[in-house]
Protein backbone atom coordinates (compact mmCIF):
# COMPACT_ATOMS: atom_id res chain seq x y z
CA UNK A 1 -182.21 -266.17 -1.77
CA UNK A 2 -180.56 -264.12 -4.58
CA UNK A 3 -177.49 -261.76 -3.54
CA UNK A 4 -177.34 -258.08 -5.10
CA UNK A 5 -173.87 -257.32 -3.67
CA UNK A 6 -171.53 -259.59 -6.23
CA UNK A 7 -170.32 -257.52 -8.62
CA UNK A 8 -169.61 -260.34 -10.93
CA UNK A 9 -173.37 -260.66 -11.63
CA UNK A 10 -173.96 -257.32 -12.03
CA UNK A 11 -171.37 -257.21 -14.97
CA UNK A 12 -173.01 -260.39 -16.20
CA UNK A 13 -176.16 -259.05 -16.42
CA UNK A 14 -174.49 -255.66 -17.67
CA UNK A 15 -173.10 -258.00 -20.88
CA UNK A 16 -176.91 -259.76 -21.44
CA UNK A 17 -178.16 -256.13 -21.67
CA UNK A 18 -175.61 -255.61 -24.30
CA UNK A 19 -176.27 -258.47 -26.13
CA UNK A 20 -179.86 -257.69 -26.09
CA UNK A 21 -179.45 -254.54 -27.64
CA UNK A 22 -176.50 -255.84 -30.48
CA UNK A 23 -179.81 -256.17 -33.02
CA UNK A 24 -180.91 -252.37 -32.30
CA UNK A 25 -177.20 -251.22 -33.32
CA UNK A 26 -177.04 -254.08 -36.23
CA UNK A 27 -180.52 -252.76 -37.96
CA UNK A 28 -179.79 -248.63 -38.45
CA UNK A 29 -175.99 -249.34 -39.50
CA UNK A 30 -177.18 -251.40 -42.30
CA UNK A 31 -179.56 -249.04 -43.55
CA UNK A 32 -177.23 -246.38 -43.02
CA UNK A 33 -174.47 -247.99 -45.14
CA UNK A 34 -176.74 -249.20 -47.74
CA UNK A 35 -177.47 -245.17 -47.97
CA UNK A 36 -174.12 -244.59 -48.05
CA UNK A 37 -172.87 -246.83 -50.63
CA UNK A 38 -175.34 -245.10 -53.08
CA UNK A 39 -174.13 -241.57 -51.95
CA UNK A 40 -170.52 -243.07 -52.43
CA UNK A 41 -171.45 -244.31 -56.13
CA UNK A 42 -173.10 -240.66 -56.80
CA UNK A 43 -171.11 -238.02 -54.95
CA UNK A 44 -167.56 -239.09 -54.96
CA UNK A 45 -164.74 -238.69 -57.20
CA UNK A 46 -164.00 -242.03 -59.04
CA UNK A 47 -160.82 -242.69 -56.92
CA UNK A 48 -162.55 -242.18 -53.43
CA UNK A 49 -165.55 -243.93 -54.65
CA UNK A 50 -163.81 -246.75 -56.09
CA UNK A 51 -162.58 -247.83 -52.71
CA UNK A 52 -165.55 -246.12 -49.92
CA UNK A 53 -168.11 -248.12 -52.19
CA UNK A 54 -166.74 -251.46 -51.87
CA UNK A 55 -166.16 -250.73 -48.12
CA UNK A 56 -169.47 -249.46 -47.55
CA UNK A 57 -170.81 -252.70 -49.21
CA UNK A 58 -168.46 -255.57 -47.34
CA UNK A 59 -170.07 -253.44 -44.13
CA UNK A 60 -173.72 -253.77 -44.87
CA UNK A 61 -172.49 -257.51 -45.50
CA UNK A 62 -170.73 -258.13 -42.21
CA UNK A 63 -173.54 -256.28 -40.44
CA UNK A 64 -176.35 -258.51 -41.99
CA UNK A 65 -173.85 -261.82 -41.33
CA UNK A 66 -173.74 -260.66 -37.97
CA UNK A 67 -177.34 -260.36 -37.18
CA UNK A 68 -177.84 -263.61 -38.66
CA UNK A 69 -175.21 -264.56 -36.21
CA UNK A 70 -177.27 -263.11 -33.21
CA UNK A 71 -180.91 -264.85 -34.28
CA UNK A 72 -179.05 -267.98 -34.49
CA UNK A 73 -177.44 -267.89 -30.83
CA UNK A 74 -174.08 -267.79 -31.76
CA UNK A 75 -172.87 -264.86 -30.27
CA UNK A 76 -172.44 -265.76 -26.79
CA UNK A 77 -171.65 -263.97 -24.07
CA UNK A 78 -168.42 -264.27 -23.93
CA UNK A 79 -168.47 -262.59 -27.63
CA UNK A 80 -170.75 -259.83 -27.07
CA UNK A 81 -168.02 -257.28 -26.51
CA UNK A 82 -165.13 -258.27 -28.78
CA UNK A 83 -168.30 -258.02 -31.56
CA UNK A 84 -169.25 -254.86 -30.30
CA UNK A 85 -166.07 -253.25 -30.72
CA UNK A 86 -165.48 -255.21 -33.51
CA UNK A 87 -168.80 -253.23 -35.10
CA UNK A 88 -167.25 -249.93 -34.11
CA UNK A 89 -163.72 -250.70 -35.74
CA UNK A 90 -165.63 -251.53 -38.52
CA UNK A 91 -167.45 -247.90 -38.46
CA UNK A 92 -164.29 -245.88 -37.67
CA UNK A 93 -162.15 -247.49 -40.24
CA UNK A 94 -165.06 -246.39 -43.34
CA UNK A 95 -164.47 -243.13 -41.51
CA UNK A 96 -160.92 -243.18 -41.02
CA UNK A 97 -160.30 -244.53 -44.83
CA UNK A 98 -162.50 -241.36 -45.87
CA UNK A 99 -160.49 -238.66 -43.95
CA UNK A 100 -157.43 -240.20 -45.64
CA UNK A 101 -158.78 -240.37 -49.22
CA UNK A 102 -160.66 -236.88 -49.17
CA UNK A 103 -157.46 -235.77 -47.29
CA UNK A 104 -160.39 -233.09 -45.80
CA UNK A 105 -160.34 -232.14 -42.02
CA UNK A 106 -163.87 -231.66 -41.73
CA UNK A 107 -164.13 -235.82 -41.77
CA UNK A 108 -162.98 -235.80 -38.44
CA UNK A 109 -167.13 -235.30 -37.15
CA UNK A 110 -167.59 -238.88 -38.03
CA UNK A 111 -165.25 -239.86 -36.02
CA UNK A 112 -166.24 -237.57 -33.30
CA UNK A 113 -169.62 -239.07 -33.55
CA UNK A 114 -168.28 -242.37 -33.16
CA UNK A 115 -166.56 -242.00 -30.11
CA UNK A 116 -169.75 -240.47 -28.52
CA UNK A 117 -171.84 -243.27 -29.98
CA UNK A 118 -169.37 -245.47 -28.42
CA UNK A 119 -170.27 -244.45 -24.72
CA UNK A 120 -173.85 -244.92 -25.01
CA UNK A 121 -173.42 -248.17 -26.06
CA UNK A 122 -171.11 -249.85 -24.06
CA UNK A 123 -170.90 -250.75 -20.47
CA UNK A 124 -167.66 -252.53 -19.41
CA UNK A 125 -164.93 -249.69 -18.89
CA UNK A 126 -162.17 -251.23 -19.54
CA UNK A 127 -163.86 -252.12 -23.15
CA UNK A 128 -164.93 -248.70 -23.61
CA UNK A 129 -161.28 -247.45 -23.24
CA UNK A 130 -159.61 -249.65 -25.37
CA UNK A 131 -162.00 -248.83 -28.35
CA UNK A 132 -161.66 -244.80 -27.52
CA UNK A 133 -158.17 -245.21 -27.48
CA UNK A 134 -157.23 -247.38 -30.64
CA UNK A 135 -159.74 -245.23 -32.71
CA UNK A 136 -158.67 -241.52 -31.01
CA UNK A 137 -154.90 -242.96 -31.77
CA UNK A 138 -155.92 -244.12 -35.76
CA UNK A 139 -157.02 -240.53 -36.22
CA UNK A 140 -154.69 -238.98 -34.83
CA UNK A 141 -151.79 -241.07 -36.89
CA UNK A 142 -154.43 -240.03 -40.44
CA UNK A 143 -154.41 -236.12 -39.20
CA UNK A 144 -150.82 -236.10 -38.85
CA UNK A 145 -150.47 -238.18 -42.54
CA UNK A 146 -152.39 -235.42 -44.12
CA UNK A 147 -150.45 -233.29 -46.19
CA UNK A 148 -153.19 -230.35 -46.38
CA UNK A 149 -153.36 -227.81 -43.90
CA UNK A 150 -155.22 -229.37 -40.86
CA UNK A 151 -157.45 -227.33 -38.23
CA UNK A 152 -155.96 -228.51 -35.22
CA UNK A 153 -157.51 -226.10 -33.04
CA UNK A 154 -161.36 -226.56 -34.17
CA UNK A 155 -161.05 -230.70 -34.32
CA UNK A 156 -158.64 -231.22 -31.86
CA UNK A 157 -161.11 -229.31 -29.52
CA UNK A 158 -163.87 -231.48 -31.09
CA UNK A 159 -162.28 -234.79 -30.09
CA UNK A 160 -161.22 -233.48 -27.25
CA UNK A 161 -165.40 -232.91 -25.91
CA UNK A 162 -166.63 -235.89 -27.91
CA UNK A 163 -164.62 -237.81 -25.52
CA UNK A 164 -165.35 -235.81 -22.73
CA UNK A 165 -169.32 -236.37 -23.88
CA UNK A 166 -168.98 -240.23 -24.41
CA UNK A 167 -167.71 -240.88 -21.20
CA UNK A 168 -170.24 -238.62 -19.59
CA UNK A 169 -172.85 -240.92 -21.44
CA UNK A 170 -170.65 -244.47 -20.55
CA UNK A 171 -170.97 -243.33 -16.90
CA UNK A 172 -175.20 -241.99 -16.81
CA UNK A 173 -175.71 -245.10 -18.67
CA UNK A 174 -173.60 -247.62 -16.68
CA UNK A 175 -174.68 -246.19 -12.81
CA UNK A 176 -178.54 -246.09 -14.36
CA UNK A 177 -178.37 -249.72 -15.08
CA UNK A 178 -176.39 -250.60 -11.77
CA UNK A 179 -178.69 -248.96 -10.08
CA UNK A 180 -181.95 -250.45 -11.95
CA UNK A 181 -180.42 -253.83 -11.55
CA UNK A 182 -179.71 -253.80 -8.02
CA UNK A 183 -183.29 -252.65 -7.25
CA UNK A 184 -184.61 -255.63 -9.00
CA UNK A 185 -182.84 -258.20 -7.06
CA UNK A 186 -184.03 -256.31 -3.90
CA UNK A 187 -187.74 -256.31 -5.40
CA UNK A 188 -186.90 -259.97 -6.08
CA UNK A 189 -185.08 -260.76 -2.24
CA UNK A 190 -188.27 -259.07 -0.90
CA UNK A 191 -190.44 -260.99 -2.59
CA UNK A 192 -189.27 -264.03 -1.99
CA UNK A 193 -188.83 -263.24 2.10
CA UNK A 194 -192.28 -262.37 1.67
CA UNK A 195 -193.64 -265.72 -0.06
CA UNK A 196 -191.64 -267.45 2.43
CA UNK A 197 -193.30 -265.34 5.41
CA UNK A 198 -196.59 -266.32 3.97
CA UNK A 199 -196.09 -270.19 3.94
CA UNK A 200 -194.87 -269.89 7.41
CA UNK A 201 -198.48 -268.23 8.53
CA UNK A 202 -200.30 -270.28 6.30
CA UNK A 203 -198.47 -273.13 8.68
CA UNK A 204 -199.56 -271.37 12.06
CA UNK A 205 -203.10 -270.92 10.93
CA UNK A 206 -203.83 -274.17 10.45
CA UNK A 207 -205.91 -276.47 12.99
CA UNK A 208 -203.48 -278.65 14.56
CA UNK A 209 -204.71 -281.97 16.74
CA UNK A 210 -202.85 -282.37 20.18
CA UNK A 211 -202.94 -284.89 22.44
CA UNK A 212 -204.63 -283.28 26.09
CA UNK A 213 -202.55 -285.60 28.32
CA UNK A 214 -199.01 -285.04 26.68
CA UNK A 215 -198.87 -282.55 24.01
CA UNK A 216 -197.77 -284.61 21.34
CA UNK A 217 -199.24 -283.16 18.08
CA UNK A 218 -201.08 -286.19 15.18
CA UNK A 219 -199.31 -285.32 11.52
CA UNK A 220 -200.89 -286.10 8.48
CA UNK A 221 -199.83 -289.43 8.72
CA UNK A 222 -201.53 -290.09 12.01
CA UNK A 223 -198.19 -290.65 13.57
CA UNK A 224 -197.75 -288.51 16.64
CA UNK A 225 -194.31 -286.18 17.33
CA UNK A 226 -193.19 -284.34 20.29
CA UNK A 227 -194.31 -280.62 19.71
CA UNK A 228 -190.30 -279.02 19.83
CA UNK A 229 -189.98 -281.81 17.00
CA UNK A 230 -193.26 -280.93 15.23
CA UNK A 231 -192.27 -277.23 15.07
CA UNK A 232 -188.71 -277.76 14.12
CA UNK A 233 -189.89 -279.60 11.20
CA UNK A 234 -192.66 -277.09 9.69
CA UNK A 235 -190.74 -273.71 10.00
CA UNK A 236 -186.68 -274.75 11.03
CA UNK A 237 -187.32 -272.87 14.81
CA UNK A 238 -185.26 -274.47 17.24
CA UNK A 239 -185.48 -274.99 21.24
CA UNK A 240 -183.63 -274.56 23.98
CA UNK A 241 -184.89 -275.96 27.22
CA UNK A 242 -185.73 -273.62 30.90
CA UNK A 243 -188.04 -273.75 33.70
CA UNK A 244 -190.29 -271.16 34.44
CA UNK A 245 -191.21 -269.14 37.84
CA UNK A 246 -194.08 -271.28 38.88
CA UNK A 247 -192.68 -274.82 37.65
CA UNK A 248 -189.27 -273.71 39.66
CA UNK A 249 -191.30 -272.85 43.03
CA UNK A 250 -193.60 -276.06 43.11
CA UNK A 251 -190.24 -278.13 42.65
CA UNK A 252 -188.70 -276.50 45.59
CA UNK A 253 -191.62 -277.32 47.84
């Protein structure tokens, strides 16, 4: 009978749903940084694109290495989150390299939209505030580097909400999947009582030989059994000996 209460295989099954969806984050990234290494080659000054176009490029590398990793099985489990962050570090740092070179404050939406991004993707907490916090702490350290004058108030208020947003989306996600995946193993426990309830009428509707004299029931075997032992054995109901009314008055006569 399958159990819905451990928590351990809810996160388990929380980290297959992950890994299921790995190729669905792989796929758009690569196109997206094969997009941007041409807009780096065509829109940026030679210095910036000199080092966003090679980045842009190992990136669309990694991501393809990686989803040959997935088709081959060899991101396990165990692996599915430290990739998955892994994939976002890789994301905020072509962001966070950009805000640095362009030295513009306006680069801070990417990594706004990263951190929201971030939420609806993950689903282990703890994992989802370790990658919030190492890339909210990377900006911050790049903002503070910048020599230019930086809008603290506008940004800062737009970090502020796109972490407010991602963990509103962490948390819809995460209880929506809890709550799908705890109905299924009650669909399944039902099921199964119910399969099990069957067999057990399909053993009561049978026609079962008995011997007139003493009660003993034939098997298929033609041996013959003692009907408490014939009943034990087809559906694990036990006996416990009495007397009844009449059987206790005709002994006292």
């Amino acid at each position: 009978m399958v159990s819905w209460r451990t928590n351990e295989l809810g996160e388990k099954e929380k980290t297959e749903i992950v890994h299921k969806t790995l190729p669905y984050i792989f796929y758009p990234l690569i196109v997206m940084y094969t997009a941007l290494s041409a807009g780096h080659y065509l829109t940026l000054e030679p210095e910036e694109s000199a080092i966003m176009l090679p980045l842009a490029s190992v990136t669309v590398l990694a991501l393809i290495l990686l989803t040959l990793c997935h088709r081959k099985g060899l991101i396990t489990l165990n692996l599915v989150y430290p990739v998955s962050v892994g994939v976002v570090f890789m994301v905020a740092f072509n962001s966070l390299a950009h805000l640095y070179l362009s030295g513009q404050d306006y680069q801070s939406t990417n990594v706004a939209f990263i951190v929201m991004a971030t939420g609806t993707f993950l689903l282990s907490l703890t994992w989802w505030l370790f990658t919030v916090t190492v890339v909210l702490v990377a900006w911050l350290a790049i903002a503070l580097s910048i020599d230019q004058a930086f809008n603290w108030v506008h940004y800062g208020y737009m970090i502020l909400l796109s972490l407010i947003l991602s963990y509103a989306a962490f948390e819809t996600r995460r209880r929506s999947i809890t709550s799908e995946l705890q109905a299924t193993r009650k669909a399944k426990e039902s099921s199964e009582l119910a399969e099990a309830f069957a067999q057990q009428l399909s053993n009561l509707e049978r026609v079962i030989p008995m011997c007139a004299w003493c009660k003993k029931i034939q098997t298929e075997d033609q041996s013959w059994q003692s009907l408490e032992y014939f009943v034990s054995s087809q559906n694990e109901t036990g006996f416990t000996h009495g007397i009844c009314d009449s059987c206790e008055k005709a002994l006292e006569k």
